[in-house]
N, C-alpha and C. Protein backbone atom coordinates (compact mmCIF):
# COMPACT_ATOMS: atom_id res chain seq x y z
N UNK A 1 4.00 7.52 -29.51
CA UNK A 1 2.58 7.36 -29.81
C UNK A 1 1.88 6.58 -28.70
N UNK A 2 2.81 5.73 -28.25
CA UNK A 2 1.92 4.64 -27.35
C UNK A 2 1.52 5.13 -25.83
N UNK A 3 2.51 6.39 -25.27
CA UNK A 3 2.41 6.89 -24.46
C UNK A 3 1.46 7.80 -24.26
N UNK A 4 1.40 8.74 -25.77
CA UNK A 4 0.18 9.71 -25.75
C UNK A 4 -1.48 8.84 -25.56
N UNK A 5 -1.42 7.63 -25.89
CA UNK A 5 -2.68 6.77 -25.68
C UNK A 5 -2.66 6.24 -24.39
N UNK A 6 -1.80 6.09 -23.89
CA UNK A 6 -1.74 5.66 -22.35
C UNK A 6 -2.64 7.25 -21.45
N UNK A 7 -1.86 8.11 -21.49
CA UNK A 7 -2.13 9.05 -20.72
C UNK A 7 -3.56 9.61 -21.02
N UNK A 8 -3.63 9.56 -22.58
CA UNK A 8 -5.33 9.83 -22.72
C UNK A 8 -6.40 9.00 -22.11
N UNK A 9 -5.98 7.96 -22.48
CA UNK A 9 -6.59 6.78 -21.59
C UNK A 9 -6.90 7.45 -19.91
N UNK A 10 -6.15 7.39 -19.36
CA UNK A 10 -5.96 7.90 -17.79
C UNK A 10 -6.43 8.87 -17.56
N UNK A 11 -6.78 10.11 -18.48
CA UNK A 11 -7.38 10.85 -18.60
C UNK A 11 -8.38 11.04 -18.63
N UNK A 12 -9.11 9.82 -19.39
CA UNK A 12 -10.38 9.72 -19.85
C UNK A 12 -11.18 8.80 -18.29
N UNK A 13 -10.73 7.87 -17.87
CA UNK A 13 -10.55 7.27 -16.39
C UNK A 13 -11.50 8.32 -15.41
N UNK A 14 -10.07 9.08 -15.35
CA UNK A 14 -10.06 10.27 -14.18
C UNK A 14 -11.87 11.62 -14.39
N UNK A 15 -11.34 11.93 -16.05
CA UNK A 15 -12.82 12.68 -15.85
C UNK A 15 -14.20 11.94 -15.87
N UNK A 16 -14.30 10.69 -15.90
CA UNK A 16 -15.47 9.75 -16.25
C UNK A 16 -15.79 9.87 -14.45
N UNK A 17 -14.82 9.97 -13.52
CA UNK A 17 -15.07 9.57 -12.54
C UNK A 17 -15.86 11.27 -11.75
N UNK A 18 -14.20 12.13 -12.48
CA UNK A 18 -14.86 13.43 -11.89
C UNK A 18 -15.72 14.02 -12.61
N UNK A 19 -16.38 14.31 -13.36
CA UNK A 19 -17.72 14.18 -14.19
C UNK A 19 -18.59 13.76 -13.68
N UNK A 20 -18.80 12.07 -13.44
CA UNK A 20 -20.08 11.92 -13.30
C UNK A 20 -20.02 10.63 -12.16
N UNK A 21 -19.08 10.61 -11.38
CA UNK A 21 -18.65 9.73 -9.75
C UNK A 21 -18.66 8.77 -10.87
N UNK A 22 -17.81 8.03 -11.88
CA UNK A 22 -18.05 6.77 -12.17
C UNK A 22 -16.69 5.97 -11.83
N UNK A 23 -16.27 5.01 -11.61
CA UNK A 23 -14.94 4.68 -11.57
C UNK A 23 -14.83 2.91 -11.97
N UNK A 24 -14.15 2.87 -12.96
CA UNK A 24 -14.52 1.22 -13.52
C UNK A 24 -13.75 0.02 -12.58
N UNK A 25 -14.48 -0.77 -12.42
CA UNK A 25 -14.01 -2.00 -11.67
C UNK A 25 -12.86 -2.84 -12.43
N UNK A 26 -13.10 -2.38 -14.21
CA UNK A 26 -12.27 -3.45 -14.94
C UNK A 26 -11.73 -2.68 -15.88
N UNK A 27 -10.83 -2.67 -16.54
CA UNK A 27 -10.68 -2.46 -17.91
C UNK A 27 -9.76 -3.35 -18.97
N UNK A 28 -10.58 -3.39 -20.23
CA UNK A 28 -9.95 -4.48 -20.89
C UNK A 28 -9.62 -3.26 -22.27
N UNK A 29 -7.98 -3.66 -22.62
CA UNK A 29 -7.47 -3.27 -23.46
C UNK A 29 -6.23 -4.00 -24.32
N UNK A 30 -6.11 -3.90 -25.66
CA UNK A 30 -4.81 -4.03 -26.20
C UNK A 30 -3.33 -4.02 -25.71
N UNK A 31 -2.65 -4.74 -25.44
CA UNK A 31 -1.18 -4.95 -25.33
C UNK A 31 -0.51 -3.47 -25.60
N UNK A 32 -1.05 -2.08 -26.45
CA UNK A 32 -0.08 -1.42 -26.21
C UNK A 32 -0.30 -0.78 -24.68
N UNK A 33 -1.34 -0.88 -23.77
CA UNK A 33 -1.78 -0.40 -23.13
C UNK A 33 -1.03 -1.17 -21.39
N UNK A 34 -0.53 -2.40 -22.08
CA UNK A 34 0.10 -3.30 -20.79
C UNK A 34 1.14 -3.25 -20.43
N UNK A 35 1.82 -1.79 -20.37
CA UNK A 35 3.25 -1.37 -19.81
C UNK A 35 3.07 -1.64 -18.51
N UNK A 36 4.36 -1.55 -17.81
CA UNK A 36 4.36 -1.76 -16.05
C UNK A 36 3.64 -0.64 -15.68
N UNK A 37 3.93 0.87 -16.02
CA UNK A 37 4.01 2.14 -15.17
C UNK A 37 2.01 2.22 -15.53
N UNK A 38 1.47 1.76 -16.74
CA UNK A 38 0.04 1.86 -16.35
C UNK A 38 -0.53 0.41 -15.97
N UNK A 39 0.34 -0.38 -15.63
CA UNK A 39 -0.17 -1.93 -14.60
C UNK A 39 -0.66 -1.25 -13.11
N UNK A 40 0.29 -0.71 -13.15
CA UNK A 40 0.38 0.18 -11.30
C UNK A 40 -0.34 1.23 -11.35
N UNK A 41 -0.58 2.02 -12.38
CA UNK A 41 -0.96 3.04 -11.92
C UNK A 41 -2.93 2.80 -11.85
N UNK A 42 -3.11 1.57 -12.93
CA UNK A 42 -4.52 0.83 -12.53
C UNK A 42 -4.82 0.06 -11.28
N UNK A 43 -3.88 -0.45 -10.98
CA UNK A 43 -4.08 -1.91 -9.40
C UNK A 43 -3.72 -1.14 -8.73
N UNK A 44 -2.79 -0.44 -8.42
CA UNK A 44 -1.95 -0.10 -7.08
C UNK A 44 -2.55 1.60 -6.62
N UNK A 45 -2.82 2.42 -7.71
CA UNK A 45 -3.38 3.74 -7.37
C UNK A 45 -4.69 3.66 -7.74
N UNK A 46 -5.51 2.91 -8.22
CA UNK A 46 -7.10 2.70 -8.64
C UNK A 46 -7.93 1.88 -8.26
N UNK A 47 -7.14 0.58 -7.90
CA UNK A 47 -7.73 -0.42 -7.63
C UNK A 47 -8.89 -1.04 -8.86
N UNK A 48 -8.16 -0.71 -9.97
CA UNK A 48 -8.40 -1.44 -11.35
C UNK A 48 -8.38 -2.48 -11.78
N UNK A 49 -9.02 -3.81 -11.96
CA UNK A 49 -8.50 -4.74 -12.52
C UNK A 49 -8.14 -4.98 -14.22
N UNK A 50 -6.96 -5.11 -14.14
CA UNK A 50 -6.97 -5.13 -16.11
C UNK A 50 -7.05 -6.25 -16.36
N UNK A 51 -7.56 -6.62 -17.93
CA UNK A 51 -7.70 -7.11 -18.39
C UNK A 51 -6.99 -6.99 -19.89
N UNK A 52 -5.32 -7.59 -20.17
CA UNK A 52 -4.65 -6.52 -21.58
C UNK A 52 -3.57 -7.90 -21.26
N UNK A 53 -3.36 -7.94 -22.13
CA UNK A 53 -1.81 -8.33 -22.36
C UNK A 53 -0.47 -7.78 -21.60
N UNK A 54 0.17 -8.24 -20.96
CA UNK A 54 1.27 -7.55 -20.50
C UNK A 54 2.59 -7.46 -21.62
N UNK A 55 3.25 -6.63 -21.65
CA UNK A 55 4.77 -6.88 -22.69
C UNK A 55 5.43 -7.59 -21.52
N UNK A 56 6.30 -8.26 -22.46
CA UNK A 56 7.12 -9.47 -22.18
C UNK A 56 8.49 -9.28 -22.55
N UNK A 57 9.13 -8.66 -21.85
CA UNK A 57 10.40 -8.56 -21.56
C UNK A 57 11.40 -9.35 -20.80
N UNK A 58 10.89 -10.88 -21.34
CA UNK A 58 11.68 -12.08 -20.44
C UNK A 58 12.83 -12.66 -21.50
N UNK A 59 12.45 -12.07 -23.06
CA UNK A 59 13.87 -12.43 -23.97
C UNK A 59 15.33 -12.32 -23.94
N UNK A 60 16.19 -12.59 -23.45
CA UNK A 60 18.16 -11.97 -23.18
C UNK A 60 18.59 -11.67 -24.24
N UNK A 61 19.22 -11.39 -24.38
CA UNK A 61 20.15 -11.05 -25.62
C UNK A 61 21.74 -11.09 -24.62
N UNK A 62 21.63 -10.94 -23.96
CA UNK A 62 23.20 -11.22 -23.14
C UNK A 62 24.09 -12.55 -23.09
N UNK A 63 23.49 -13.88 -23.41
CA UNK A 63 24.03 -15.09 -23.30
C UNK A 63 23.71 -15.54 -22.27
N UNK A 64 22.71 -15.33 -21.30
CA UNK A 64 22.36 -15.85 -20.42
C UNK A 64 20.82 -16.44 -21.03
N UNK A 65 20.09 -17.28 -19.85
CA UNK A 65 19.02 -17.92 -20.35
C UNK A 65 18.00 -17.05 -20.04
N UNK A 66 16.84 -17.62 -20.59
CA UNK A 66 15.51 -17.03 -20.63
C UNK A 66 14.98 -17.34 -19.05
N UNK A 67 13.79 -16.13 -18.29
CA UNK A 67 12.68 -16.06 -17.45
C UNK A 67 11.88 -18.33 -18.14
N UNK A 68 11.88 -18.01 -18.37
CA UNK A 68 11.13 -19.83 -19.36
C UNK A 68 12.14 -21.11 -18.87
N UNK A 69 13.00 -20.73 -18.92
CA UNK A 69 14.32 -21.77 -18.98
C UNK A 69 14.82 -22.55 -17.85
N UNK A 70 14.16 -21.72 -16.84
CA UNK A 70 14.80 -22.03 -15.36
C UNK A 70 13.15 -22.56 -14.81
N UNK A 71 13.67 -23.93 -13.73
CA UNK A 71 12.33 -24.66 -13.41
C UNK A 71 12.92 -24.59 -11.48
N UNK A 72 11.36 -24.40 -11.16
CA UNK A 72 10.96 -23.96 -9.58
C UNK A 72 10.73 -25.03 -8.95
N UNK A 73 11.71 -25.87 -7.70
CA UNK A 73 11.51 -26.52 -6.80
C UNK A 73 10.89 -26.01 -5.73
N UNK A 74 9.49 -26.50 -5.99
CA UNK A 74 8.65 -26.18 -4.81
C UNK A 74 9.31 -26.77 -3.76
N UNK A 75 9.32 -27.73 -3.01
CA UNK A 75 9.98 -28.51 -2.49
C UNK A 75 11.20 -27.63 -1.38
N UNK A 76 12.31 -27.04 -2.26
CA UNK A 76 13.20 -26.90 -1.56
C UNK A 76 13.21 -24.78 -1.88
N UNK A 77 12.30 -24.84 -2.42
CA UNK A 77 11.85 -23.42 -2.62
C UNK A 77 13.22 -22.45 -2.85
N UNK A 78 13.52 -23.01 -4.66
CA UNK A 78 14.84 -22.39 -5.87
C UNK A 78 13.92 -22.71 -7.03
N UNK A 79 15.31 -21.84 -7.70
CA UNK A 79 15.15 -22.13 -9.20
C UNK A 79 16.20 -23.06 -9.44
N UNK A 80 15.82 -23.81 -10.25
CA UNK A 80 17.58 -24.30 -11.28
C UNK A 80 17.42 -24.23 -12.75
N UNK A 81 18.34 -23.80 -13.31
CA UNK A 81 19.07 -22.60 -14.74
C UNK A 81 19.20 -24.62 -15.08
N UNK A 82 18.85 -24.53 -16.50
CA UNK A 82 19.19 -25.61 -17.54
C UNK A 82 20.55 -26.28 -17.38
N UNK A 83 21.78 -25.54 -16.85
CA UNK A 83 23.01 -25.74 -16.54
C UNK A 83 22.87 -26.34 -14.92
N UNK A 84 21.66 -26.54 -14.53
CA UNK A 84 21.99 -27.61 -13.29
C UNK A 84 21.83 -26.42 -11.84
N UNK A 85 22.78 -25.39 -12.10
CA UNK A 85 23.08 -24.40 -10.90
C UNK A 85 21.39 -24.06 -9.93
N UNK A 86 21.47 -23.85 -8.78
CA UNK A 86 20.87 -22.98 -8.26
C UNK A 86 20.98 -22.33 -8.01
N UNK A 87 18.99 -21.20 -8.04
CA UNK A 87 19.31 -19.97 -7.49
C UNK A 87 18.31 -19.80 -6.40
N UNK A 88 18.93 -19.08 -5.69
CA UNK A 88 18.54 -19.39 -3.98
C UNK A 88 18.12 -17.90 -3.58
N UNK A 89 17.45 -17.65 -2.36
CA UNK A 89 16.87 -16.68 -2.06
C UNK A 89 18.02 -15.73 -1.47
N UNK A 90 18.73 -16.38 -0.64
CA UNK A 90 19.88 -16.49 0.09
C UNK A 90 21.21 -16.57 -0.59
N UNK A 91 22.12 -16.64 -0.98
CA UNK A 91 23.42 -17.15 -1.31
C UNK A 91 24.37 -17.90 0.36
N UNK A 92 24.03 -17.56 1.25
CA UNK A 92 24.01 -18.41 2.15
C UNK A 92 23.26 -18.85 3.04
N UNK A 93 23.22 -19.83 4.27
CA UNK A 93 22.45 -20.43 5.07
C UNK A 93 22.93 -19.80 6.40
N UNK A 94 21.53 -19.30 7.11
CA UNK A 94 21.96 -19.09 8.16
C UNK A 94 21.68 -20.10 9.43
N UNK A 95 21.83 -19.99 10.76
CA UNK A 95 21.27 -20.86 11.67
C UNK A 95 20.06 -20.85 12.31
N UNK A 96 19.65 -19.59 12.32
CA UNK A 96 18.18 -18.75 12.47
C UNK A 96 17.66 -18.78 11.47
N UNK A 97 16.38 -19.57 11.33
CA UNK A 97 15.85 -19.27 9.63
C UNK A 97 15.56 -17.62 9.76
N UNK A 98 15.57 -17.04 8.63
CA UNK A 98 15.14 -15.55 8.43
C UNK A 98 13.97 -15.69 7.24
N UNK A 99 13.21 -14.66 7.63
CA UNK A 99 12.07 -14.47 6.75
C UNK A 99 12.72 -14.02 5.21
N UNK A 100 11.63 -14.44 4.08
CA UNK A 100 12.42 -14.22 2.63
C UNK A 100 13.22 -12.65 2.78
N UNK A 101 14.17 -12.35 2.02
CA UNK A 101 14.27 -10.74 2.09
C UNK A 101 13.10 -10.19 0.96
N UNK A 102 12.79 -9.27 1.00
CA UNK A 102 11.57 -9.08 0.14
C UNK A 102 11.92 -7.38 -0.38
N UNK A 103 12.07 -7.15 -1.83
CA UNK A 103 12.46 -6.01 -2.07
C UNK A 103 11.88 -4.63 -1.84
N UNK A 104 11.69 -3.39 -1.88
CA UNK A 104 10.76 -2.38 -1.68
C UNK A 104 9.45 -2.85 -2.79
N UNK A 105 9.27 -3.04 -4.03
CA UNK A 105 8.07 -3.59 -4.63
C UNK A 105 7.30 -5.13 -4.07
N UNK A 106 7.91 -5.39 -3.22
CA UNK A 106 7.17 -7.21 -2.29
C UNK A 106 7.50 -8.35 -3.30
N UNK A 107 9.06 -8.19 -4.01
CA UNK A 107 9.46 -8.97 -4.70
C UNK A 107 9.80 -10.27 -3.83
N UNK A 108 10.39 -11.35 -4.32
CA UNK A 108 11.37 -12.27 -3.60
C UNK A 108 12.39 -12.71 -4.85
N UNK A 109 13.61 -12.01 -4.41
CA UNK A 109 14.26 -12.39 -5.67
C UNK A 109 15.41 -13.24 -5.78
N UNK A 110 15.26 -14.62 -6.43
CA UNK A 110 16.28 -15.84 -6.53
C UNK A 110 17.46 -15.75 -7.06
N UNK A 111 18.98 -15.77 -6.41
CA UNK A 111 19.73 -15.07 -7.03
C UNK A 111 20.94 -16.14 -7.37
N UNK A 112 21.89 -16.35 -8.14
CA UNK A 112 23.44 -16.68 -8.66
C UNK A 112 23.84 -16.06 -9.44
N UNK A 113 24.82 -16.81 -9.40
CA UNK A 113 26.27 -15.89 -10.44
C UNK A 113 25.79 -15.76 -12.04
N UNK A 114 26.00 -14.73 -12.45
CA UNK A 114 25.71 -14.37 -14.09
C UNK A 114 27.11 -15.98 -15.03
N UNK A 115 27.43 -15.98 -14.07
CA UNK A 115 28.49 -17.36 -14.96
C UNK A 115 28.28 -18.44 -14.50
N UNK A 116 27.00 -18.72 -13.56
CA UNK A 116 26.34 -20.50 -13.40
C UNK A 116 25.96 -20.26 -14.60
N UNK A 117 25.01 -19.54 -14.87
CA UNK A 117 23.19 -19.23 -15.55
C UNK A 117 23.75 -18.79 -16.81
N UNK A 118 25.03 -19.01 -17.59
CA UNK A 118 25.40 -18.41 -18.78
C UNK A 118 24.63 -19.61 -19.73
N UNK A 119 24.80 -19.63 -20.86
CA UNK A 119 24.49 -20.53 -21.92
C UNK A 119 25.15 -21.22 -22.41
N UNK A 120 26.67 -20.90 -22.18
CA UNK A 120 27.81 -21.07 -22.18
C UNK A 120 28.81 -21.76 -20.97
N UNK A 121 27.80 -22.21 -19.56
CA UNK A 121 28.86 -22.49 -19.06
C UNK A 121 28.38 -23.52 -18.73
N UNK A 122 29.67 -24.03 -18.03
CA UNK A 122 29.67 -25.67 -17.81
C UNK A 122 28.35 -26.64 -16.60
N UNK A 123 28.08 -27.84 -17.53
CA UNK A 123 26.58 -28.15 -17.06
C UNK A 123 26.82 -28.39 -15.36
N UNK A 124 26.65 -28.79 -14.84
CA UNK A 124 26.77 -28.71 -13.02
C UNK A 124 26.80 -30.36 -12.81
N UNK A 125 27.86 -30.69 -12.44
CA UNK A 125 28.01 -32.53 -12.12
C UNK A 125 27.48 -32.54 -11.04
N UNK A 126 26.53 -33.65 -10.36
CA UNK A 126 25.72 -33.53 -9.54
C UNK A 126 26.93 -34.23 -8.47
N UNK A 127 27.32 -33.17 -7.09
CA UNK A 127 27.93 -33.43 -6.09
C UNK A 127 29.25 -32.80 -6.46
N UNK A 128 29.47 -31.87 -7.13
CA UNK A 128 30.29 -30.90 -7.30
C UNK A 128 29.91 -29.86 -7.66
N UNK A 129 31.01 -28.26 -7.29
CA UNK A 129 30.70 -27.32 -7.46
C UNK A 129 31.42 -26.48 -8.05
């Protein structure tokens, strides 16, 4: 259902524009409307600004912690997981600084082991590893 309202939506967009040259600067809608694939297909192919709720797909169910849980050192530019661990851009240091790696979407993504960041594993003694 939520899809057939997405695409009508986009539909309705597209002939408003080819109809009568109109093309909206904004649109404000309901949360079912704040999937990723119509986030992008408003900003990135329209140059749309929304205005909606995004879904929130930051809950685990795996035993690992929550997107919420982990706090950002500006400073030394990581995350650290409730269990102490960091997560680093890098998993190692080089001697040449290198620019962030940055994914095909212009991510930067902070990475460790699925068994620092468990819920379950042991808290991190500061000066051991």
């Amino acid at each position: 259902m939520r899809q057939a309202e997405v695409t009508a939506a986009k539909r309705m967009i597209e002939r408003s524009h080819d109809d009568h040259n109109l093309w909206p600067e904004r649109l404000i809608a309901d949360a079912g409307y704040g999937s990723a694939e119509m986030l992008a297909w408003l900003v990135h192919e329209h140059g749309i600004e929304p205005h909606m709720p995004v879904f929130d797909k930051s809950e685990r169910r795996d035993g690992t912690f929550e997107r919420a849980d982990f706090e950002y050192d500006r400073e030394r530019d990581l995350y650290v997981c409730p269990g102490g661990r960091e997560l680093r851009q890098r998993q190692r240091n080089f001697t040449n600084e290198r620019p962030p790696p940055v994914d095909d979407i212009g991510m930067v993504r902070y990475r460790a082991r699925k068994a620092d960041c468990k819920r379950h594993a042991a808290p991190l003694v500061r000066g051991m590893r």
